[in-house]
PDB file of N, CA and C in Angstrom:
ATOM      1  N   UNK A   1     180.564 281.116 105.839  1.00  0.00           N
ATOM      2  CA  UNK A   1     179.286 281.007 105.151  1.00  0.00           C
ATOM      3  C   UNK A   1     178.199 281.868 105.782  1.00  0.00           C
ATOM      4  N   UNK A   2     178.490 282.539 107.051  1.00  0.00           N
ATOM      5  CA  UNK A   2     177.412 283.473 107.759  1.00  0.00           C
ATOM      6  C   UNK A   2     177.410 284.455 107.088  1.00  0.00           C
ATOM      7  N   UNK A   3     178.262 284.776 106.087  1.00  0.00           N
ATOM      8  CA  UNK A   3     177.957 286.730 105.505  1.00  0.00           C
ATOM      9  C   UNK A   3     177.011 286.576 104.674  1.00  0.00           C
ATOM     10  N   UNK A   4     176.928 285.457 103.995  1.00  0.00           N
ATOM     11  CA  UNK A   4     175.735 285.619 102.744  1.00  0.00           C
ATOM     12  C   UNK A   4     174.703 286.049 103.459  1.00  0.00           C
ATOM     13  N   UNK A   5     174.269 285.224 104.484  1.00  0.00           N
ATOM     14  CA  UNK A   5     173.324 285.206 105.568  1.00  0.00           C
ATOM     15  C   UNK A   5     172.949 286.254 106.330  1.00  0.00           C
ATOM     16  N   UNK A   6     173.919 287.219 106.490  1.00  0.00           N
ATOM     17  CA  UNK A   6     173.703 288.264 106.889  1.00  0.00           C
ATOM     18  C   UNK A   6     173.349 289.404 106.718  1.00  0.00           C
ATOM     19  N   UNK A   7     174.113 289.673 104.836  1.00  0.00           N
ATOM     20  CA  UNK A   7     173.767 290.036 103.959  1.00  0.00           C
ATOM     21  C   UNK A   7     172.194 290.090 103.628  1.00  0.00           C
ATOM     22  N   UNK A   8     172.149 289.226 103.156  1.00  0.00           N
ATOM     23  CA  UNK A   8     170.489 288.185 103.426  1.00  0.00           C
ATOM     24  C   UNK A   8     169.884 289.024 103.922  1.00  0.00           C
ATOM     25  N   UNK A   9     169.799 288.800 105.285  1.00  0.00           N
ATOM     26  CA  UNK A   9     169.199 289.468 106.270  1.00  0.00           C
ATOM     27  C   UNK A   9     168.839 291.312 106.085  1.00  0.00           C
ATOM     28  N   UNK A  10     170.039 291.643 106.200  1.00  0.00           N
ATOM     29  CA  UNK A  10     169.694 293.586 106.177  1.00  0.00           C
ATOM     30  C   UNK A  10     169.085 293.939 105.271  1.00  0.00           C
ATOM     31  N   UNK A  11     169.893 293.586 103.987  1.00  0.00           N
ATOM     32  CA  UNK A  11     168.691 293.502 102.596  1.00  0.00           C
ATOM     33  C   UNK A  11     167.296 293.525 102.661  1.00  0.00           C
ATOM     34  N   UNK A  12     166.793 292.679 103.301  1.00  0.00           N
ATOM     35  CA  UNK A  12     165.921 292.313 103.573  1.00  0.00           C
ATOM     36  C   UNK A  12     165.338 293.437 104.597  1.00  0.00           C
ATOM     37  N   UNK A  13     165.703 293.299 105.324  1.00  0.00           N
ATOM     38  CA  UNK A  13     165.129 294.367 106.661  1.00  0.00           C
ATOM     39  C   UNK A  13     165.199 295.659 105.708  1.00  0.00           C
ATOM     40  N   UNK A  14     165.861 296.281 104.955  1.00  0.00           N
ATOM     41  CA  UNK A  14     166.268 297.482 104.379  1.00  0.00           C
ATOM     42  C   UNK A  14     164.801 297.476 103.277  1.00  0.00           C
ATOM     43  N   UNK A  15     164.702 296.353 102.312  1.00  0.00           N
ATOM     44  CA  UNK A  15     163.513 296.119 101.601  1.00  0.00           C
ATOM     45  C   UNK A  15     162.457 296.870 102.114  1.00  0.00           C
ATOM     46  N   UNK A  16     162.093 296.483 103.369  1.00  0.00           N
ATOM     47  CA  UNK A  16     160.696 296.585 104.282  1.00  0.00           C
ATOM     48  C   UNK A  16     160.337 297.873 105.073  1.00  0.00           C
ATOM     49  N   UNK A  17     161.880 298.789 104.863  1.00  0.00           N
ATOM     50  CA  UNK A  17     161.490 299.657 105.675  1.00  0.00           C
ATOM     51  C   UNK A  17     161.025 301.198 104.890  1.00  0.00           C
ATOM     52  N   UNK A  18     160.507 301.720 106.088  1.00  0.00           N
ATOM     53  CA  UNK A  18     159.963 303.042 105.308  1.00  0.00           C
ATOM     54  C   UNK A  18     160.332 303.955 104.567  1.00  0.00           C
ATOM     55  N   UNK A  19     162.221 304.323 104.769  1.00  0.00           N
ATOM     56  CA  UNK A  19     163.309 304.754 104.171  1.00  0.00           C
ATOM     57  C   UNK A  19     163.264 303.951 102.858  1.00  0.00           C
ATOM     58  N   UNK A  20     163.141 303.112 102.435  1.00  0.00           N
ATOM     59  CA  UNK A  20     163.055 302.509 101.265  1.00  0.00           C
ATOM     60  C   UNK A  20     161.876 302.472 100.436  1.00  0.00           C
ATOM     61  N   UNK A  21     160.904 302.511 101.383  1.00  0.00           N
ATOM     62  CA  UNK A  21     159.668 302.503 100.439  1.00  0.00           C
ATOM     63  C   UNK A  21     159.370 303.975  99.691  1.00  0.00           C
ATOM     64  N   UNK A  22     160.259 305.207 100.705  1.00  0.00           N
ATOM     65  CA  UNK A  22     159.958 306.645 100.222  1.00  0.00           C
ATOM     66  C   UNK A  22     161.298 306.374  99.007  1.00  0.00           C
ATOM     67  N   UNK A  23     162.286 305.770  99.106  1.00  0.00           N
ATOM     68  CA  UNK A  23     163.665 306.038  98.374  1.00  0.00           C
ATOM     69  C   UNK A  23     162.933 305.579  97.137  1.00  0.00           C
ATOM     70  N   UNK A  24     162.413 304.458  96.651  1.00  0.00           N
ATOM     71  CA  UNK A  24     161.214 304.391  95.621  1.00  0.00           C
ATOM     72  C   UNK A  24     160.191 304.952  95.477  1.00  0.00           C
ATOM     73  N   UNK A  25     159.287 305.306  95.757  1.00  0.00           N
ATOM     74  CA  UNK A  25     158.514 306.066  95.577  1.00  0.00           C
ATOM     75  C   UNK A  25     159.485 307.719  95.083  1.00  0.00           C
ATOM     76  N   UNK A  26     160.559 308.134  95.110  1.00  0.00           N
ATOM     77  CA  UNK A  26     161.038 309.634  95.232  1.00  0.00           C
ATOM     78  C   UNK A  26     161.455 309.107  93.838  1.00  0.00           C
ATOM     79  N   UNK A  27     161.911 307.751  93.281  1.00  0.00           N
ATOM     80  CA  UNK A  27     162.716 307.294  92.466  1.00  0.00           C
ATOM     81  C   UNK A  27     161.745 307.247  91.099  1.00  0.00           C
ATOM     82  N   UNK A  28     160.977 306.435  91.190  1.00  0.00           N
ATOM     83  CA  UNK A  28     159.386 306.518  90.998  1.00  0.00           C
ATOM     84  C   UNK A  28     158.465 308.235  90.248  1.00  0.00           C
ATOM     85  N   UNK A  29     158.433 308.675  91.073  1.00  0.00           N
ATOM     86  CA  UNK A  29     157.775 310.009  91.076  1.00  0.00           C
ATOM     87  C   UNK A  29     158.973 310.426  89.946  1.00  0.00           C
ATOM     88  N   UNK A  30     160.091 310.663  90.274  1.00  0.00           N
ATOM     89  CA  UNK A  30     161.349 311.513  89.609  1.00  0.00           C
ATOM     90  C   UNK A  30     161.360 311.135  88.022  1.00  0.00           C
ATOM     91  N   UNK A  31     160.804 310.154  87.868  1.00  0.00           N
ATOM     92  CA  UNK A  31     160.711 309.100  86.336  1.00  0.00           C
ATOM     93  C   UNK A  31     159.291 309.448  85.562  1.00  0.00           C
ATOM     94  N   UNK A  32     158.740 310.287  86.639  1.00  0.00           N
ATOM     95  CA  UNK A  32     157.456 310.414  86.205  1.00  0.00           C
ATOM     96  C   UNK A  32     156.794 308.887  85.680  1.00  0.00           C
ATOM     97  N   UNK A  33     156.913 307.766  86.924  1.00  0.00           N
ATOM     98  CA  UNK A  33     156.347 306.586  86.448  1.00  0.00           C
ATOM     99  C   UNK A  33     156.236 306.092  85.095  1.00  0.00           C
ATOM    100  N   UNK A  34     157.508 306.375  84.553  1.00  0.00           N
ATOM    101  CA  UNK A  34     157.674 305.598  82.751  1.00  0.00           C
ATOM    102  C   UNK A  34     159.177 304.630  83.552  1.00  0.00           C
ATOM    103  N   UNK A  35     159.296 303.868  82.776  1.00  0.00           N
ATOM    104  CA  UNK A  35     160.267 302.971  82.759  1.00  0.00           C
ATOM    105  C   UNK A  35     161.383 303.395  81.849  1.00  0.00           C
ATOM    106  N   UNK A  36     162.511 304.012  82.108  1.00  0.00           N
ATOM    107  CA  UNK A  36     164.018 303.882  81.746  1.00  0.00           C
ATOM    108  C   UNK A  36     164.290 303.451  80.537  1.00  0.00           C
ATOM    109  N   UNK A  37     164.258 302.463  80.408  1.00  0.00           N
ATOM    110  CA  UNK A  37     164.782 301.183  79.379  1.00  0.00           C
ATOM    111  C   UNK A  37     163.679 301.351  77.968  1.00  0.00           C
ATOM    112  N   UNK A  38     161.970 301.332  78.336  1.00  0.00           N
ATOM    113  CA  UNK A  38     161.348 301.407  77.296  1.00  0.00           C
ATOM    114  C   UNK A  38     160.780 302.503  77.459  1.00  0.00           C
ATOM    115  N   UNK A  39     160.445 303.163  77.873  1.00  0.00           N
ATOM    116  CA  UNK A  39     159.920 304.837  77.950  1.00  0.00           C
ATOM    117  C   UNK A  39     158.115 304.413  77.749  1.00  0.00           C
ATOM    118  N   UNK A  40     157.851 303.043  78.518  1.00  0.00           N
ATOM    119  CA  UNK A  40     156.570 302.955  78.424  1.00  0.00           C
ATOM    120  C   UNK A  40     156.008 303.586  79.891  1.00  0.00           C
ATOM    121  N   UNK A  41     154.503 303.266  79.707  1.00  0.00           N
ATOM    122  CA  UNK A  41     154.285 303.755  81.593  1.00  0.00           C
ATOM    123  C   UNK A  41     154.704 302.535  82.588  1.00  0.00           C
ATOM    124  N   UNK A  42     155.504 302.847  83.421  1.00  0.00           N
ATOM    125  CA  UNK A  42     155.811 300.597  84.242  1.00  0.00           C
ATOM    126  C   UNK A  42     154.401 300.718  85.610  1.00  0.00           C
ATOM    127  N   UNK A  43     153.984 299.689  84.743  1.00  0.00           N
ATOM    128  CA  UNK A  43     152.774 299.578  86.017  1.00  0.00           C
ATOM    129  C   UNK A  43     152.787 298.288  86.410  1.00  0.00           C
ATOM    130  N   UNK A  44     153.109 297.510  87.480  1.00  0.00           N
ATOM    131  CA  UNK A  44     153.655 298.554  88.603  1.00  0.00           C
ATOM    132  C   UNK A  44     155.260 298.794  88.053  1.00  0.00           C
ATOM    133  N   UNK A  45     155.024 299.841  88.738  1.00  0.00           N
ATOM    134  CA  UNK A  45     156.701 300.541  88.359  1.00  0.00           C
ATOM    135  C   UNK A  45     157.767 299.936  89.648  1.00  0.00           C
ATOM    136  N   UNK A  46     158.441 299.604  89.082  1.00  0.00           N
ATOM    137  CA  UNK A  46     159.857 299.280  90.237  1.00  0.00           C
ATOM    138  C   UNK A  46     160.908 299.971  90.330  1.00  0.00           C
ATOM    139  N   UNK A  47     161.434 300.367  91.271  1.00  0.00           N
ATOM    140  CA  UNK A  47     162.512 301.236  91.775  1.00  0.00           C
ATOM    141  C   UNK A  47     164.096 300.076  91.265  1.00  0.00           C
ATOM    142  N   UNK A  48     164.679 300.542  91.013  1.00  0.00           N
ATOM    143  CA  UNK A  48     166.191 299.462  90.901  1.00  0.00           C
ATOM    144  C   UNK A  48     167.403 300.159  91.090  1.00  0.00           C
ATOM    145  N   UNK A  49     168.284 299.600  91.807  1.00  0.00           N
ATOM    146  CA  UNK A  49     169.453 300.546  91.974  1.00  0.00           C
ATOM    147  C   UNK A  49     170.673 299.958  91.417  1.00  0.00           C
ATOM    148  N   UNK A  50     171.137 301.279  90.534  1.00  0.00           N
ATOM    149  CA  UNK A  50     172.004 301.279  89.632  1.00  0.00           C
ATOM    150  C   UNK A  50     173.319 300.148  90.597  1.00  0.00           C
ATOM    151  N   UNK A  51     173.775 300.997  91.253  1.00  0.00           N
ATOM    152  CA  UNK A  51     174.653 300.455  92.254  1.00  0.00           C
ATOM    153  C   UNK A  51     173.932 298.980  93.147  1.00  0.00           C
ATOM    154  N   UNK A  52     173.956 297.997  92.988  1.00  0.00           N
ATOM    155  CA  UNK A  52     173.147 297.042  93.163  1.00  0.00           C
ATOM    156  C   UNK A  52     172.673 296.884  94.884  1.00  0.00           C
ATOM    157  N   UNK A  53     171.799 296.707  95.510  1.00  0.00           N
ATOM    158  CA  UNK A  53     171.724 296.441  96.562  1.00  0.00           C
ATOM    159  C   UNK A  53     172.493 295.727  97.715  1.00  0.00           C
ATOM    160  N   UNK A  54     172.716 294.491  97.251  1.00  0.00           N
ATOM    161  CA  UNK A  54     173.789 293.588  98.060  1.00  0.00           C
ATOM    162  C   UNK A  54     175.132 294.071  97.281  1.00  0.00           C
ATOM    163  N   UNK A  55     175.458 294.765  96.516  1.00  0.00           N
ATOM    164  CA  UNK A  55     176.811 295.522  96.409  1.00  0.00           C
ATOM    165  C   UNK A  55     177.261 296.883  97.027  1.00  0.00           C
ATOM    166  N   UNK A  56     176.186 297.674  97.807  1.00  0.00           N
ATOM    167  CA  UNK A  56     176.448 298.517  98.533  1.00  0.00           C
ATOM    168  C   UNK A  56     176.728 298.032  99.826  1.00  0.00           C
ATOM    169  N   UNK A  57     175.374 297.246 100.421  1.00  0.00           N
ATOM    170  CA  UNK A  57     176.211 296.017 101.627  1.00  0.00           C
ATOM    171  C   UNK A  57     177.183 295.607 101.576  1.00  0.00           C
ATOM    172  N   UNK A  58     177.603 295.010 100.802  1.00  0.00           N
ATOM    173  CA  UNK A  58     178.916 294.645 100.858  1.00  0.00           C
ATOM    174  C   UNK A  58     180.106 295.107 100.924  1.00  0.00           C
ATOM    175  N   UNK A  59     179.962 296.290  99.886  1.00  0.00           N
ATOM    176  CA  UNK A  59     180.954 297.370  99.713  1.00  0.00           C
ATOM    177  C   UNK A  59     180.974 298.798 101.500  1.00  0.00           C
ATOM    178  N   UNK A  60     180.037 298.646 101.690  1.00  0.00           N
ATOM    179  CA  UNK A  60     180.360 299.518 102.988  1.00  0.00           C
ATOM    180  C   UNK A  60     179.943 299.078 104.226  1.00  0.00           C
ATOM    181  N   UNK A  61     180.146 297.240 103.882  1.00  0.00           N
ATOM    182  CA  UNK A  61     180.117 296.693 105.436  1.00  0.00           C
ATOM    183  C   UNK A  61     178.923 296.649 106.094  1.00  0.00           C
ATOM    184  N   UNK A  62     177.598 297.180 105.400  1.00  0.00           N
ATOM    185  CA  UNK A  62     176.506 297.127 106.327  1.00  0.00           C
ATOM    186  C   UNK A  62     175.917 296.093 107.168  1.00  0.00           C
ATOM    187  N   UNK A  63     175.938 296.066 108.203  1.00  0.00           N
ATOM    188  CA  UNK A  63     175.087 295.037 108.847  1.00  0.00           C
ATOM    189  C   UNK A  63     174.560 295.300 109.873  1.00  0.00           C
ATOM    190  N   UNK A  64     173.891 296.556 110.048  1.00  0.00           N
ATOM    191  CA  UNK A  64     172.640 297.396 110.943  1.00  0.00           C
ATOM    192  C   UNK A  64     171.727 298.375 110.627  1.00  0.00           C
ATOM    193  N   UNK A  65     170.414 298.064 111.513  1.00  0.00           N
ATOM    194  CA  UNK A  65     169.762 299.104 110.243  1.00  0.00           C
ATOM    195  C   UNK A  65     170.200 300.663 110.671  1.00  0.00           C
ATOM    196  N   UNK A  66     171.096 300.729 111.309  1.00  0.00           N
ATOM    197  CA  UNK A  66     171.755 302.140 111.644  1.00  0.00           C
ATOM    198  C   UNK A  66     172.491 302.340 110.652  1.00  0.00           C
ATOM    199  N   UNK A  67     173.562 301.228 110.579  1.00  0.00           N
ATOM    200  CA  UNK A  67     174.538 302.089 109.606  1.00  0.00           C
ATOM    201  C   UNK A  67     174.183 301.772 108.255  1.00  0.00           C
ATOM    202  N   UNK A  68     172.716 300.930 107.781  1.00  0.00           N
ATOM    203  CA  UNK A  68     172.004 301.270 106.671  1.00  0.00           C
ATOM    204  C   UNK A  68     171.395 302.941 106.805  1.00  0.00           C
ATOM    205  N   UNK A  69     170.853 303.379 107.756  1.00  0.00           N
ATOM    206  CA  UNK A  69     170.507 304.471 107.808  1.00  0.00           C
ATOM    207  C   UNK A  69     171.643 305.878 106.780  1.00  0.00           C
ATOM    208  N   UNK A  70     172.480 305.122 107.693  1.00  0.00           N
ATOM    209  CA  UNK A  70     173.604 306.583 107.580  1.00  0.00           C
ATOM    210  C   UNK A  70     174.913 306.167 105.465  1.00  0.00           C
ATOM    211  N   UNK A  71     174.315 304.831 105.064  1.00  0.00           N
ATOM    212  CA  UNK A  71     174.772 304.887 103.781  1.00  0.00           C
ATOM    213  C   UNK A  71     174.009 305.770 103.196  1.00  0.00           C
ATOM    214  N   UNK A  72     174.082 307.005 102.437  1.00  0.00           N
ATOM    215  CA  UNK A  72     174.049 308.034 101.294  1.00  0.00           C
ATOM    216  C   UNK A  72     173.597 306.989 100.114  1.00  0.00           C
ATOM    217  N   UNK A  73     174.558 306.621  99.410  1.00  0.00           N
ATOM    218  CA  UNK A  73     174.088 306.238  98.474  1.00  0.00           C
ATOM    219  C   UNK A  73     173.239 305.201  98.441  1.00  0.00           C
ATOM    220  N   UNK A  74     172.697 304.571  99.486  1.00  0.00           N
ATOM    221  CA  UNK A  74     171.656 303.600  99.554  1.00  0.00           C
ATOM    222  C   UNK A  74     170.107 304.541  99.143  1.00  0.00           C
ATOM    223  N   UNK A  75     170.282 305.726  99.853  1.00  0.00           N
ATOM    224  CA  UNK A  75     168.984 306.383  99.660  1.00  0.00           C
ATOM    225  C   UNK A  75     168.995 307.512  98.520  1.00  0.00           C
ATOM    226  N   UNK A  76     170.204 307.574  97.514  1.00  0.00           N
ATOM    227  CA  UNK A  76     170.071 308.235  96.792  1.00  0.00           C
ATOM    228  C   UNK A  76     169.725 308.204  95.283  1.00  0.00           C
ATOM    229  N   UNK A  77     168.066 308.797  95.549  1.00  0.00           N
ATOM    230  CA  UNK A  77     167.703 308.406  94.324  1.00  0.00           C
ATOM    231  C   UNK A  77     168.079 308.669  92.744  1.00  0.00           C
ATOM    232  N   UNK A  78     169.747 309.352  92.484  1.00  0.00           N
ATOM    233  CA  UNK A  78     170.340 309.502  91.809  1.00  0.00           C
ATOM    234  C   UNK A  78     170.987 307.775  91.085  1.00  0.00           C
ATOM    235  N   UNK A  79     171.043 307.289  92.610  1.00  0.00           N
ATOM    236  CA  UNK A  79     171.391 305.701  92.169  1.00  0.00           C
ATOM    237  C   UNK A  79     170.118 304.776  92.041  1.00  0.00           C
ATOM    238  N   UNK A  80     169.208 304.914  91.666  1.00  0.00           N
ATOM    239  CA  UNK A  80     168.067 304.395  90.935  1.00  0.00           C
ATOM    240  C   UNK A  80     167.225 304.881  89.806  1.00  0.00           C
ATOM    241  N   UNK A  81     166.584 303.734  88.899  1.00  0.00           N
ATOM    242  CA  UNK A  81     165.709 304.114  87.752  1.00  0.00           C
ATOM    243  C   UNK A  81     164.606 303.595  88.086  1.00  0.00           C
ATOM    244  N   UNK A  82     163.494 303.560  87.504  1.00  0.00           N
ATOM    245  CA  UNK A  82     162.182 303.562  87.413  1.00  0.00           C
ATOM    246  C   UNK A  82     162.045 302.279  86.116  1.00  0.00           C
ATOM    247  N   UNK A  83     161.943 301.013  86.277  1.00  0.00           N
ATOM    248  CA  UNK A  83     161.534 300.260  85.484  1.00  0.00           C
ATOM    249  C   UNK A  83     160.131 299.337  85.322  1.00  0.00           C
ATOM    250  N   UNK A  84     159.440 298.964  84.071  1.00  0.00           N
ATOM    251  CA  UNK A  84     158.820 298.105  84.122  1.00  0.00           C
ATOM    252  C   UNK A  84     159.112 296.233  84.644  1.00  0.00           C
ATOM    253  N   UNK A  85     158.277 295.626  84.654  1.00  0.00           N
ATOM    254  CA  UNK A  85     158.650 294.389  85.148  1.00  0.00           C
ATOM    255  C   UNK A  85     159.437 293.715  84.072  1.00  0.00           C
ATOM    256  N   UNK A  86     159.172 294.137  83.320  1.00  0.00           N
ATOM    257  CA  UNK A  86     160.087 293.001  81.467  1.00  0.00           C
ATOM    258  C   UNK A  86     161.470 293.503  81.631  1.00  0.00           C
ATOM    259  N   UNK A  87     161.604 295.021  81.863  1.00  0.00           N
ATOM    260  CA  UNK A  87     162.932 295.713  81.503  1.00  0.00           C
ATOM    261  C   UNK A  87     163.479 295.337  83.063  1.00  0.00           C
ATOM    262  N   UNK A  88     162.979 295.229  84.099  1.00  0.00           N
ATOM    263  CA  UNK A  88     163.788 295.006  85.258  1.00  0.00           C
ATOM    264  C   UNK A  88     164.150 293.586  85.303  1.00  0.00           C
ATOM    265  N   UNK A  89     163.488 292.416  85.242  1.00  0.00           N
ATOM    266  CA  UNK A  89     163.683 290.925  84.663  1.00  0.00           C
ATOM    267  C   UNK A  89     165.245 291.214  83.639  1.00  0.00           C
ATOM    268  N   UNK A  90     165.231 291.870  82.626  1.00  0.00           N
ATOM    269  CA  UNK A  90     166.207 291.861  81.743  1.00  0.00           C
ATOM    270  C   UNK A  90     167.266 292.370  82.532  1.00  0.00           C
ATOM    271  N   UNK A  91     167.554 293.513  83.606  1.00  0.00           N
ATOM    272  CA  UNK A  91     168.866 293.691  83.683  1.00  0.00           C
ATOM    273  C   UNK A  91     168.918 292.953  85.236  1.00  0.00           C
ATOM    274  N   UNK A  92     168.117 292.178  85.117  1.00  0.00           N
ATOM    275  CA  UNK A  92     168.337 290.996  86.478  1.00  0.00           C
ATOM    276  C   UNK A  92     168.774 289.606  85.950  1.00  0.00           C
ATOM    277  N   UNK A  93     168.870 289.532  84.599  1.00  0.00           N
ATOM    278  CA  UNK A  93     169.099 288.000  83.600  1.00  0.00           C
ATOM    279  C   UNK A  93     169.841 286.997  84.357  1.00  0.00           C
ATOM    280  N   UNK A  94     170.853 287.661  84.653  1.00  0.00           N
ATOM    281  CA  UNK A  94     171.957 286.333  85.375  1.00  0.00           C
ATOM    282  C   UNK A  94     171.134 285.944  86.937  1.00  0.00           C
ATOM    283  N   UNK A  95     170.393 286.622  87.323  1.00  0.00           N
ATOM    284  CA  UNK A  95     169.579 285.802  88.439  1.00  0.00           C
ATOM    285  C   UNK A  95     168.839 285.418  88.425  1.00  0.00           C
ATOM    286  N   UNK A  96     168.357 283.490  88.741  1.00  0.00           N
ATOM    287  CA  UNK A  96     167.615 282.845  88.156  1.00  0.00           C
ATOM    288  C   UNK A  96     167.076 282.442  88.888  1.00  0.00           C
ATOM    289  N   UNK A  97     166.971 282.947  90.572  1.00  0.00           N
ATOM    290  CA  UNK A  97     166.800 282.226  91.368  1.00  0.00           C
ATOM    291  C   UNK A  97     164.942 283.325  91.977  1.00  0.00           C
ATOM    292  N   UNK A  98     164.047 283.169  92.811  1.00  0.00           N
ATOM    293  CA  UNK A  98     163.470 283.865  93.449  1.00  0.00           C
ATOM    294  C   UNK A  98     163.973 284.298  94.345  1.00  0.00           C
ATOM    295  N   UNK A  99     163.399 285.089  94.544  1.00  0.00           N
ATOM    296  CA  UNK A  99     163.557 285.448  96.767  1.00  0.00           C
ATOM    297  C   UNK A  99     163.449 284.470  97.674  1.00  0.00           C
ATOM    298  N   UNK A 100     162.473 283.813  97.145  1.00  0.00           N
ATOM    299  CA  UNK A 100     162.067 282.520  97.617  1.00  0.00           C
ATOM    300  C   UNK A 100     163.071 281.221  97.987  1.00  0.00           C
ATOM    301  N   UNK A 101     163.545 281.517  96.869  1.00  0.00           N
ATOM    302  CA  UNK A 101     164.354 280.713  96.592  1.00  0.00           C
ATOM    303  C   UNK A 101     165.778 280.832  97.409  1.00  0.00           C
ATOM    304  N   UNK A 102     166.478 282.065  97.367  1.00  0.00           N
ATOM    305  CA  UNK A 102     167.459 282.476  98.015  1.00  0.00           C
ATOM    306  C   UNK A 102     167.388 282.320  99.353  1.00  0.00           C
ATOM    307  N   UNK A 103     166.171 282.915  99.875  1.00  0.00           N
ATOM    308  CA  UNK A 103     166.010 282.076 101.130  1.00  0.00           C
ATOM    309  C   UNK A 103     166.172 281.163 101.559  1.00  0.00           C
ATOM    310  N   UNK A 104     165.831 279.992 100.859  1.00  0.00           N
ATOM    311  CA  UNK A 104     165.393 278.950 101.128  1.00  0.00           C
ATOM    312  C   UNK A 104     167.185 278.152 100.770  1.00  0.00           C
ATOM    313  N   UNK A 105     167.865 278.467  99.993  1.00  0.00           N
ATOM    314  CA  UNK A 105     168.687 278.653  99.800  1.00  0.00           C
ATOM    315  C   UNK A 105     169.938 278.981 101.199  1.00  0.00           C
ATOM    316  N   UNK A 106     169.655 279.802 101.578  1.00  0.00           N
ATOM    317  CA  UNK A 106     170.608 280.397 102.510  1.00  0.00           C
ATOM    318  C   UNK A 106     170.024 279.262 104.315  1.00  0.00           C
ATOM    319  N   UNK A 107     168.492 279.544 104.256  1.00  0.00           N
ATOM    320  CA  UNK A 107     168.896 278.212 105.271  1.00  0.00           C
ATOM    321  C   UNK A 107     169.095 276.819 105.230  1.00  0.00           C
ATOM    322  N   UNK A 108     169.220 276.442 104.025  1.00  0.00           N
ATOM    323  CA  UNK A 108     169.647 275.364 103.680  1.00  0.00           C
ATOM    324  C   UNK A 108     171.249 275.127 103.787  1.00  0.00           C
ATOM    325  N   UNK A 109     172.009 276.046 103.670  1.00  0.00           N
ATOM    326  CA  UNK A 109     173.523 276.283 103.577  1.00  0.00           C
ATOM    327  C   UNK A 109     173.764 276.635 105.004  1.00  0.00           C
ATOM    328  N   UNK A 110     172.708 277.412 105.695  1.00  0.00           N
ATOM    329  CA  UNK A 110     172.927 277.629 107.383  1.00  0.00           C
ATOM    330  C   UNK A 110     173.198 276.031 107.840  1.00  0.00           C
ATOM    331  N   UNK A 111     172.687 275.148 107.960  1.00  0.00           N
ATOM    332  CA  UNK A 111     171.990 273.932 108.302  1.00  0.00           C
ATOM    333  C   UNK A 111     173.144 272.722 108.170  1.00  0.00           C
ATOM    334  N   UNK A 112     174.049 273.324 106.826  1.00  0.00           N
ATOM    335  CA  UNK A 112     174.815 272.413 106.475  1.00  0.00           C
ATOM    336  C   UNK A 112     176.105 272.792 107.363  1.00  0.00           C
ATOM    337  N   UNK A 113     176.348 273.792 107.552  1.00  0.00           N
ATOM    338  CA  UNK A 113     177.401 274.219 108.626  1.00  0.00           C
ATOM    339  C   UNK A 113     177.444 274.071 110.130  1.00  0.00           C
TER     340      UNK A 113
END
C-alpha cells in the first residue's frame, strides 16, 4: 500500500517544481492560450498531459526528483494540451475525488497499515 503513497508524493513534488511550471507555461504559450477541445481562450488555461501524470510514474518507476528530471516525456510539451477548466473537468470525468481528497485519502490508508 506504500506505492500509491509514493506515487502521491513525487507527483506532487513534480507539480511544484520549476521544470513543470516552465513545461506548462511552453505548453500554454505553444496553444497560443486557446483550449484544445473548444478552441475558446482557457482562462486560466491548464496544461494536461496526454500521457497522464501518475502513468508516466508509474510506467518508468519514478520516485526521485532526479530521475523525474531525466524522464523526456514528462517534460515534453508534445505530450500536453492547453485546456479550459470545463474541457479539462471533462477528460478528468472518472475522477471524482479532489487533491484534497486523495490526500487525505492516502493518509488515511497510511494509518490503516
Amino acid at each position: 500500500m506504500s506505492k500509491p503513497h509514493k506515487a502521491f508524493k513525487i507527483t506532487t513534488w513534480i507539480r511544484g517544481c520549476n521544470s513543470y511550471a516552465r513545461w506548462r507555461f511552453n505548453v500554454v504559450e505553444r496553444d497560443n492560450w486557446t483550449c484544445r477541445d473548444c478552441d475558446e481562450i482557457a482562462v486560466p488555461p491548464e496544461a494536461h498531459h496526454i500521457v497522464g501524470l501518475f502513468k508516466i510514474v508509474k510506467d518508468y518507476k519514478i520516485t526521485t526528483p532526479e530521475e523525474a528530471g531525466k524522464c523526456k516525456i514528462l517534460w515534453d510539451i508534445d505530450n500536453g494540451v492547453t485546456l479550459c477548466d470545463k474541457c479539462h473537468k471533462k477528460r478528468h470525468q472518472g475522477i471524482k475525488l479532489t487533491w484534497k481528497q486523495i490526500g487525505n485519502l492516502f493518509t488515511f490508508m497510511k494509518k490503516k497499515i
